[in-house]
PDB file of N, CA and C in Angstrom:
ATOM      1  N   UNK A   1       0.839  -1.195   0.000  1.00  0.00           N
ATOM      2  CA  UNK A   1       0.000   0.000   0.000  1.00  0.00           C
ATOM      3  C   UNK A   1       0.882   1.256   0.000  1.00  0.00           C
ATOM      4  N   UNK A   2       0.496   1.912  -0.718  1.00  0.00           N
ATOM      5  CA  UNK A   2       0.859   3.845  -0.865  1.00  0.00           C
ATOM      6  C   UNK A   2       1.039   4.229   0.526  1.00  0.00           C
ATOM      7  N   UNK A   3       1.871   5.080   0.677  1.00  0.00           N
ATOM      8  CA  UNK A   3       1.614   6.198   1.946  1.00  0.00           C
ATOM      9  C   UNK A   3       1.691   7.833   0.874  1.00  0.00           C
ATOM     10  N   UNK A   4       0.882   8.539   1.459  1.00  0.00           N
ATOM     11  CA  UNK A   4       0.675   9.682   0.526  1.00  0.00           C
ATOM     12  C   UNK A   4       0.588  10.864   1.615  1.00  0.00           C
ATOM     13  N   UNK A   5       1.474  11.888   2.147  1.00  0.00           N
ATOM     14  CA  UNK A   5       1.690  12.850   2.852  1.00  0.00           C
ATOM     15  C   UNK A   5       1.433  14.100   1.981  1.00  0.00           C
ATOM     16  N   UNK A   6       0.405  14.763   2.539  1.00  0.00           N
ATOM     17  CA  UNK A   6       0.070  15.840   2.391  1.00  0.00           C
ATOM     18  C   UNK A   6       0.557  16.868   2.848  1.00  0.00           C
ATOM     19  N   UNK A   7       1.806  17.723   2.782  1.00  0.00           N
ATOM     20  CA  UNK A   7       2.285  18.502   4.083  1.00  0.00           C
ATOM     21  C   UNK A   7       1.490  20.096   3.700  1.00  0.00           C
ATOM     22  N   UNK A   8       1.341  20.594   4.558  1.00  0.00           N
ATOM     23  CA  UNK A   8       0.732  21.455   4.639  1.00  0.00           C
ATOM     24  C   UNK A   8       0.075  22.743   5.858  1.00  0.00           C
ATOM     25  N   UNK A   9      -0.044  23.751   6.353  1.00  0.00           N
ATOM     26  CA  UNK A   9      -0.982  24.141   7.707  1.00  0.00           C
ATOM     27  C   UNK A   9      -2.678  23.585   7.675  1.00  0.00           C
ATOM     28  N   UNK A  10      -3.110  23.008   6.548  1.00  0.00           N
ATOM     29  CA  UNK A  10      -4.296  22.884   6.337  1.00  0.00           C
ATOM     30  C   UNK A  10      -4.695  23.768   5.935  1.00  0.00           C
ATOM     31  N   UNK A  11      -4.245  24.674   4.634  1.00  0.00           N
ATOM     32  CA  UNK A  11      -4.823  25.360   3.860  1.00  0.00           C
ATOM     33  C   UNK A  11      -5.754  25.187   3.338  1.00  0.00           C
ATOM     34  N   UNK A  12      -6.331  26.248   2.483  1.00  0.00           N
ATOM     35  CA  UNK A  12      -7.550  25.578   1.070  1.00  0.00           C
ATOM     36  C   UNK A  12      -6.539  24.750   0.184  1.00  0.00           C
ATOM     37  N   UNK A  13      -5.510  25.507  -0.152  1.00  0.00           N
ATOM     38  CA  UNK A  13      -4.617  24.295  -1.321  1.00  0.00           C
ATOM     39  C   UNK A  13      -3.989  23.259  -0.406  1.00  0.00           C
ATOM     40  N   UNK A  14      -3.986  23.198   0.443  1.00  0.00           N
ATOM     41  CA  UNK A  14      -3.636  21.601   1.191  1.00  0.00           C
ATOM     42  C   UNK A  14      -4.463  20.757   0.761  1.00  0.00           C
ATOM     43  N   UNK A  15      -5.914  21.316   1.469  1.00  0.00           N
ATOM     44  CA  UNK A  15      -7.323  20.337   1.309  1.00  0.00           C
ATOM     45  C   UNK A  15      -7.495  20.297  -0.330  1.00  0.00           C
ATOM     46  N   UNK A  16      -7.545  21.331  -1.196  1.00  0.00           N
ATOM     47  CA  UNK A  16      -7.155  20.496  -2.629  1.00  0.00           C
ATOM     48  C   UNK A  16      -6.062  19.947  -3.216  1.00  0.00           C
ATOM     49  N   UNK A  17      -5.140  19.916  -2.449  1.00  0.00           N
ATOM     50  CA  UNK A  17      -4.153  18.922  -3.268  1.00  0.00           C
ATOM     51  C   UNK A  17      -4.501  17.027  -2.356  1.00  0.00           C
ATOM     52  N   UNK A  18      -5.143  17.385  -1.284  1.00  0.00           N
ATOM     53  CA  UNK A  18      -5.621  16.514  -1.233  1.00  0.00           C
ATOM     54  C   UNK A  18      -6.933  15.869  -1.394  1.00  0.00           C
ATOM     55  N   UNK A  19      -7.723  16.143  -1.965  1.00  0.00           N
ATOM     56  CA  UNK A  19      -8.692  16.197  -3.127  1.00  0.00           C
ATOM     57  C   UNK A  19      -8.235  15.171  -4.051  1.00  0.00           C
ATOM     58  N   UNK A  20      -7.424  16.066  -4.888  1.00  0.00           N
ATOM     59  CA  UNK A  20      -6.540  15.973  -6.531  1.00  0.00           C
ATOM     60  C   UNK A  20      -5.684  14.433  -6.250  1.00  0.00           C
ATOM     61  N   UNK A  21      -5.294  14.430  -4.967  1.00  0.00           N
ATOM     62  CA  UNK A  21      -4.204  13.097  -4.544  1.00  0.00           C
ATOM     63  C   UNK A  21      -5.287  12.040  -4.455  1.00  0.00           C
ATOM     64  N   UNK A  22      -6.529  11.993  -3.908  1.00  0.00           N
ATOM     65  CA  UNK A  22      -7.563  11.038  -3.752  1.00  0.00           C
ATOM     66  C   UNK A  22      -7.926  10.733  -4.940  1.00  0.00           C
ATOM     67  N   UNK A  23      -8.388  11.640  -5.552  1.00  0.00           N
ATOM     68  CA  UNK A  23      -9.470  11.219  -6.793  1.00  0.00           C
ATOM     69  C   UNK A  23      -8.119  10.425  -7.944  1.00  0.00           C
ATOM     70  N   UNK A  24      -6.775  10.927  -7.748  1.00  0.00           N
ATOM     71  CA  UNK A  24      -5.722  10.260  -8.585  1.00  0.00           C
ATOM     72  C   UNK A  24      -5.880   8.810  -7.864  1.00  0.00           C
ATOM     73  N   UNK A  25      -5.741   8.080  -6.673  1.00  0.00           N
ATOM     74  CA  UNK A  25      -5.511   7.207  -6.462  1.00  0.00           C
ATOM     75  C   UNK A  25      -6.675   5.756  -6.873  1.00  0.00           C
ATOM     76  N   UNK A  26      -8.161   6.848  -6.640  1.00  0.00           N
ATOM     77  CA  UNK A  26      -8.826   6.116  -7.008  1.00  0.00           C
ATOM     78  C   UNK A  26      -9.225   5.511  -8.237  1.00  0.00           C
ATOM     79  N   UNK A  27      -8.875   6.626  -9.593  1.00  0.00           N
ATOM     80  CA  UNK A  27      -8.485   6.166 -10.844  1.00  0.00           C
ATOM     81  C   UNK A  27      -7.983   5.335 -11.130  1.00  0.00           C
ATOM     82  N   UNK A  28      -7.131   5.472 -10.359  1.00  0.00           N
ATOM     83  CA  UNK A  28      -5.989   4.387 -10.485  1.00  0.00           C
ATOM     84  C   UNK A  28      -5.787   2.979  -9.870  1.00  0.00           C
ATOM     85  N   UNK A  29      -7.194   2.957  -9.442  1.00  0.00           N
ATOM     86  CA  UNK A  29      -7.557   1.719  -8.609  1.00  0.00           C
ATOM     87  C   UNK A  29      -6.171   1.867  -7.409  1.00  0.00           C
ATOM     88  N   UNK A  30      -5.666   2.395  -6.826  1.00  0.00           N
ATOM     89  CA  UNK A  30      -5.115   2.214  -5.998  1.00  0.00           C
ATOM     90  C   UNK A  30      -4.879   1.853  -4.791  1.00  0.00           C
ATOM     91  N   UNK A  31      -4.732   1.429  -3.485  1.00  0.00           N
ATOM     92  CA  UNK A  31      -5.063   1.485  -1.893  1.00  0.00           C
ATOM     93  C   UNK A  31      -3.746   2.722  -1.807  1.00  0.00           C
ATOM     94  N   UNK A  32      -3.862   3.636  -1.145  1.00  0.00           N
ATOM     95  CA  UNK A  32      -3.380   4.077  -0.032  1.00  0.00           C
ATOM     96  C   UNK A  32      -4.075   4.440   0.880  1.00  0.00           C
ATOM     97  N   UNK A  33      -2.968   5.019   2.165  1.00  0.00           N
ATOM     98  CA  UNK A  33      -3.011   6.072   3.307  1.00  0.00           C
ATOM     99  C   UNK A  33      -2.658   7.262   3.173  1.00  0.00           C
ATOM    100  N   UNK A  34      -3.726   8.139   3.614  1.00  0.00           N
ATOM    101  CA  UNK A  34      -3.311   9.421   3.167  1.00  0.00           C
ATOM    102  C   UNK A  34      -2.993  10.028   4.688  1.00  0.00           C
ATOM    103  N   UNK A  35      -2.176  10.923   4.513  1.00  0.00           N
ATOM    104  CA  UNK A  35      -1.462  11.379   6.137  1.00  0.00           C
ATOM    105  C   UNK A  35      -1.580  12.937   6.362  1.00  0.00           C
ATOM    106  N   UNK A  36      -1.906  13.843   6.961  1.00  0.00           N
ATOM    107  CA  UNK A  36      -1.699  15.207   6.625  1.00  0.00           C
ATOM    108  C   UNK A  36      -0.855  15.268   7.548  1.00  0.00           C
ATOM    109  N   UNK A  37       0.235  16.182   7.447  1.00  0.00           N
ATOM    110  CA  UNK A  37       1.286  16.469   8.251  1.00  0.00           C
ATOM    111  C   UNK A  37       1.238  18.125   8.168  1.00  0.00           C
ATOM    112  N   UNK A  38       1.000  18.849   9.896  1.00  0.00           N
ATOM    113  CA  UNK A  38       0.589  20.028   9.730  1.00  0.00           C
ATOM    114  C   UNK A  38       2.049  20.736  10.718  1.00  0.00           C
ATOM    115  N   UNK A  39       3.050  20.053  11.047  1.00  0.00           N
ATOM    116  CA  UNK A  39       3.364  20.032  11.910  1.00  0.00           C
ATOM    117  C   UNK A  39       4.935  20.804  11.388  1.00  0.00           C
ATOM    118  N   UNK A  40       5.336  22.189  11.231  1.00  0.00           N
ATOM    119  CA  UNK A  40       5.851  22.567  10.497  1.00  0.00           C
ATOM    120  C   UNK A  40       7.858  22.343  10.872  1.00  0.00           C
ATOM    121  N   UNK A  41       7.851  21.522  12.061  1.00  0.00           N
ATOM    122  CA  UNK A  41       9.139  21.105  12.080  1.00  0.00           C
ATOM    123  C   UNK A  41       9.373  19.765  10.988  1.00  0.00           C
ATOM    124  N   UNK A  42       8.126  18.654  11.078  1.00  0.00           N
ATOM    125  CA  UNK A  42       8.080  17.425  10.262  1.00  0.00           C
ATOM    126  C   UNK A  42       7.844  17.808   9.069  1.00  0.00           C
ATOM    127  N   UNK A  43       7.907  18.791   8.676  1.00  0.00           N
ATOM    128  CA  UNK A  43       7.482  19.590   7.184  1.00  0.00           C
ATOM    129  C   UNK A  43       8.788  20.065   6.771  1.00  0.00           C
ATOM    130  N   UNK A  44       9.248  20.387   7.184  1.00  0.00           N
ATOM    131  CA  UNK A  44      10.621  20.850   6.968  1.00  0.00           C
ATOM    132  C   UNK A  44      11.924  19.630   6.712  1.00  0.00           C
ATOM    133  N   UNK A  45      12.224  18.799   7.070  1.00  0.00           N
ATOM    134  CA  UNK A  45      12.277  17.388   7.332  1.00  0.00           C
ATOM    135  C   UNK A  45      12.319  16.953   5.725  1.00  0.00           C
ATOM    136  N   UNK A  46      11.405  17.534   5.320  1.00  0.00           N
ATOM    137  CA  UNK A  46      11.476  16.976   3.603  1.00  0.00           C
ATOM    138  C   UNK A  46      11.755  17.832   2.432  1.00  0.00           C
ATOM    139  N   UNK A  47      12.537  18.910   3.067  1.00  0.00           N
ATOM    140  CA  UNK A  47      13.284  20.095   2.059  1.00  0.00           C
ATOM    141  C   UNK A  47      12.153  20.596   1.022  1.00  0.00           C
ATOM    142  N   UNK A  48      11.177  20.891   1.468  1.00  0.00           N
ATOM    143  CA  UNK A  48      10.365  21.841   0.445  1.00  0.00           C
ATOM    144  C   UNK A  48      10.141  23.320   0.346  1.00  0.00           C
ATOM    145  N   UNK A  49      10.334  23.768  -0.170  1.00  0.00           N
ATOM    146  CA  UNK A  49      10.560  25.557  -0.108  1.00  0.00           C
ATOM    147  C   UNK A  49       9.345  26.194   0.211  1.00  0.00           C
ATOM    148  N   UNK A  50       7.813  25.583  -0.526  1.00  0.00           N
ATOM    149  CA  UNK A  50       6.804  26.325  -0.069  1.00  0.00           C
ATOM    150  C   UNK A  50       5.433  25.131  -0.262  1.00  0.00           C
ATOM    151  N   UNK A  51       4.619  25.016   1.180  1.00  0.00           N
ATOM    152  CA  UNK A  51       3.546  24.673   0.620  1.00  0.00           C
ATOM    153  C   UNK A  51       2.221  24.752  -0.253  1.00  0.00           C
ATOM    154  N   UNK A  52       1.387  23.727  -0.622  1.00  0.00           N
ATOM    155  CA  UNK A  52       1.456  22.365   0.086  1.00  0.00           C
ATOM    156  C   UNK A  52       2.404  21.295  -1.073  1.00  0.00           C
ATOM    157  N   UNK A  53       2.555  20.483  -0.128  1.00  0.00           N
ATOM    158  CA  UNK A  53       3.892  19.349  -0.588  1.00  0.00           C
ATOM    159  C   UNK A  53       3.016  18.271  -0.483  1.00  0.00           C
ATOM    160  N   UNK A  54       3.246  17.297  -1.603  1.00  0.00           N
ATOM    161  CA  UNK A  54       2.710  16.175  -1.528  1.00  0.00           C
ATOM    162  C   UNK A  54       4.028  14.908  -2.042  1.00  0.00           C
ATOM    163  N   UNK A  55       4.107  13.974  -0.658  1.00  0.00           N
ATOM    164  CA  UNK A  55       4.967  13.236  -0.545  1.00  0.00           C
ATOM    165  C   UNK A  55       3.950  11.634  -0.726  1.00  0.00           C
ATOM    166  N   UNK A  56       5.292  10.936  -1.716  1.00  0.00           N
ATOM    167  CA  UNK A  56       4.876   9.186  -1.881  1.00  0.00           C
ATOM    168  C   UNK A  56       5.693   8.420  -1.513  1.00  0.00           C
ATOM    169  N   UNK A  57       5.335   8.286  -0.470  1.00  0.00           N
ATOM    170  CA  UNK A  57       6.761   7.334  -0.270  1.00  0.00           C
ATOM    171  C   UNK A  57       7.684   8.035   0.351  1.00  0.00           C
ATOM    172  N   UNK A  58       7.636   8.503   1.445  1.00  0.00           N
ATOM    173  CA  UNK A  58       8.807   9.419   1.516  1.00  0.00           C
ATOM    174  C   UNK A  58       9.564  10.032   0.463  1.00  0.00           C
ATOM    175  N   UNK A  59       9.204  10.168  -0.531  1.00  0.00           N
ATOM    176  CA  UNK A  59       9.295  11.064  -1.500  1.00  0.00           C
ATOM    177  C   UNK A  59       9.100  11.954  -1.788  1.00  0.00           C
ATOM    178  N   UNK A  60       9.459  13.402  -1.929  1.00  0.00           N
ATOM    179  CA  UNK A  60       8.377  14.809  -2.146  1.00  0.00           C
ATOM    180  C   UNK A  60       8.615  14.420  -3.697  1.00  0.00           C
ATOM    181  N   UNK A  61       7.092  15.088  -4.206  1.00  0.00           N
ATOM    182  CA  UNK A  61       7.348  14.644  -5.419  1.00  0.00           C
ATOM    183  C   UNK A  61       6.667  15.884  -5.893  1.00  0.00           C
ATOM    184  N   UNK A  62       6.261  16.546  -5.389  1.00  0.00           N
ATOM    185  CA  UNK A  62       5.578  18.216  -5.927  1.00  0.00           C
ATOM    186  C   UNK A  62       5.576  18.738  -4.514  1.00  0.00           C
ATOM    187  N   UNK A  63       5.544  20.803  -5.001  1.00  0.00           N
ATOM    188  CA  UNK A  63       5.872  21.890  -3.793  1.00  0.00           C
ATOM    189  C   UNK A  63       5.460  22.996  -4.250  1.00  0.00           C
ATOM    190  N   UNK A  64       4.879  23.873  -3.178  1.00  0.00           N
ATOM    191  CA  UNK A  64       3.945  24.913  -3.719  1.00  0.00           C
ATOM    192  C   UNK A  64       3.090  24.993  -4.845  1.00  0.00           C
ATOM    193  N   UNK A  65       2.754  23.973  -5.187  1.00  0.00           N
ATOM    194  CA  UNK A  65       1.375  23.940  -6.415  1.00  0.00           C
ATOM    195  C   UNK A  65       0.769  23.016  -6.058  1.00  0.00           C
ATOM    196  N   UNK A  66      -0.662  22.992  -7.122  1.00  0.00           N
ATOM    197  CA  UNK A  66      -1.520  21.955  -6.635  1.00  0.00           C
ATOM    198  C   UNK A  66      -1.515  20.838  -8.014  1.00  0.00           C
ATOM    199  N   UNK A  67      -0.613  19.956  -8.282  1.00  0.00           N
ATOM    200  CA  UNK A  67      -0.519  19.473  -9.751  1.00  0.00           C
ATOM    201  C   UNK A  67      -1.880  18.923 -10.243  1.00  0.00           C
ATOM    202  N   UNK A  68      -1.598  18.917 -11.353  1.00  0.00           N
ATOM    203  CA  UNK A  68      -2.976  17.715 -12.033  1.00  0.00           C
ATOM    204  C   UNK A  68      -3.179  16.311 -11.516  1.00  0.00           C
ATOM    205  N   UNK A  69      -4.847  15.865 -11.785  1.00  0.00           N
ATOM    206  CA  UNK A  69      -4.815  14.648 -11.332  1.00  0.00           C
ATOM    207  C   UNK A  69      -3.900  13.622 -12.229  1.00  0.00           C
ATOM    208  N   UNK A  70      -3.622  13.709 -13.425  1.00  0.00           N
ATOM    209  CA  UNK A  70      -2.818  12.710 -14.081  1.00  0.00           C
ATOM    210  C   UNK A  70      -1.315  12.823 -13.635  1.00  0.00           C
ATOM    211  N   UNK A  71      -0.731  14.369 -12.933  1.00  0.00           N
ATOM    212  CA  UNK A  71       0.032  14.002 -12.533  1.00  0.00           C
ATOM    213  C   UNK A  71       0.271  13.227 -11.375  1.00  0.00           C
ATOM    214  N   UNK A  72      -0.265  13.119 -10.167  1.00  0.00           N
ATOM    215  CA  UNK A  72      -0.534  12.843  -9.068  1.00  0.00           C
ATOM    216  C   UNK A  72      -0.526  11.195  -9.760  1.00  0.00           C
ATOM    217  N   UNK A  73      -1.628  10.934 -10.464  1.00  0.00           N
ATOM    218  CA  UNK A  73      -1.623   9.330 -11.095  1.00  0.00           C
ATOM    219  C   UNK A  73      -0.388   8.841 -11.542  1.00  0.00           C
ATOM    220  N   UNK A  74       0.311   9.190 -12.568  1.00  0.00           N
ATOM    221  CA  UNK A  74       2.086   9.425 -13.000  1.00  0.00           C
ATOM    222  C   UNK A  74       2.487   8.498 -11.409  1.00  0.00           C
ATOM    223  N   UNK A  75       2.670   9.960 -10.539  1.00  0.00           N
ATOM    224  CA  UNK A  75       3.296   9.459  -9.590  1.00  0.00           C
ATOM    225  C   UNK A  75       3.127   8.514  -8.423  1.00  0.00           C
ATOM    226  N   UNK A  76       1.967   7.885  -8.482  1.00  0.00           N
ATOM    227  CA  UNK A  76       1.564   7.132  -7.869  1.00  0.00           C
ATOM    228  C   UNK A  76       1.694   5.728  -8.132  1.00  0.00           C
ATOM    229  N   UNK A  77       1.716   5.913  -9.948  1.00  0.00           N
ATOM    230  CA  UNK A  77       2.179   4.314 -10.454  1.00  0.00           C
ATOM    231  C   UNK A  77       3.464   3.684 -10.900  1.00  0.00           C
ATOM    232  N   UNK A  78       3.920   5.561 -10.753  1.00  0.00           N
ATOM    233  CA  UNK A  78       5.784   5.084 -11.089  1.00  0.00           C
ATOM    234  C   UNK A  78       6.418   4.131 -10.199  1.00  0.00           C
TER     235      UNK A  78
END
């Protein structure tokens, strides 16, 4: 199973990039866990310059934007 970190304060673009991260996974027939991490020392931790950050895997894989759902899919099946 996926782990999918949302980092973020719980913005509006937090809550839509996690939106955009759901509706990708489910396309994609996927299982994950989705995690929000609001916690701005554990946010930092994953070198991102500006939120929201969406991490796979301990991976950041996008920062300060809210990408497309096909990208989010991309990265979910790479």
């Amino acid at each position: 199973m996926l782990t999918v970190k949302i980092l973020g304060s719980g913005c509006a673009n937090c809550k839509k990039l996690e939106a955009v991260a759901r509706e990708a996974a489910t396309a994609a027939q996927l299982e994950a866990e989705f995690i929000k991490v609001t916690d701005m020392r554990q946010i930092m931790t994953y070198d991102l310059l500006s939120t929201p950050g969406l991490v796979i895997n301990e991976k950041l894989v996008s920062s300060g934007r809210i990408p497309t759902v096909a990208e989010v899919q991309k990265w979910l099946t790479a």
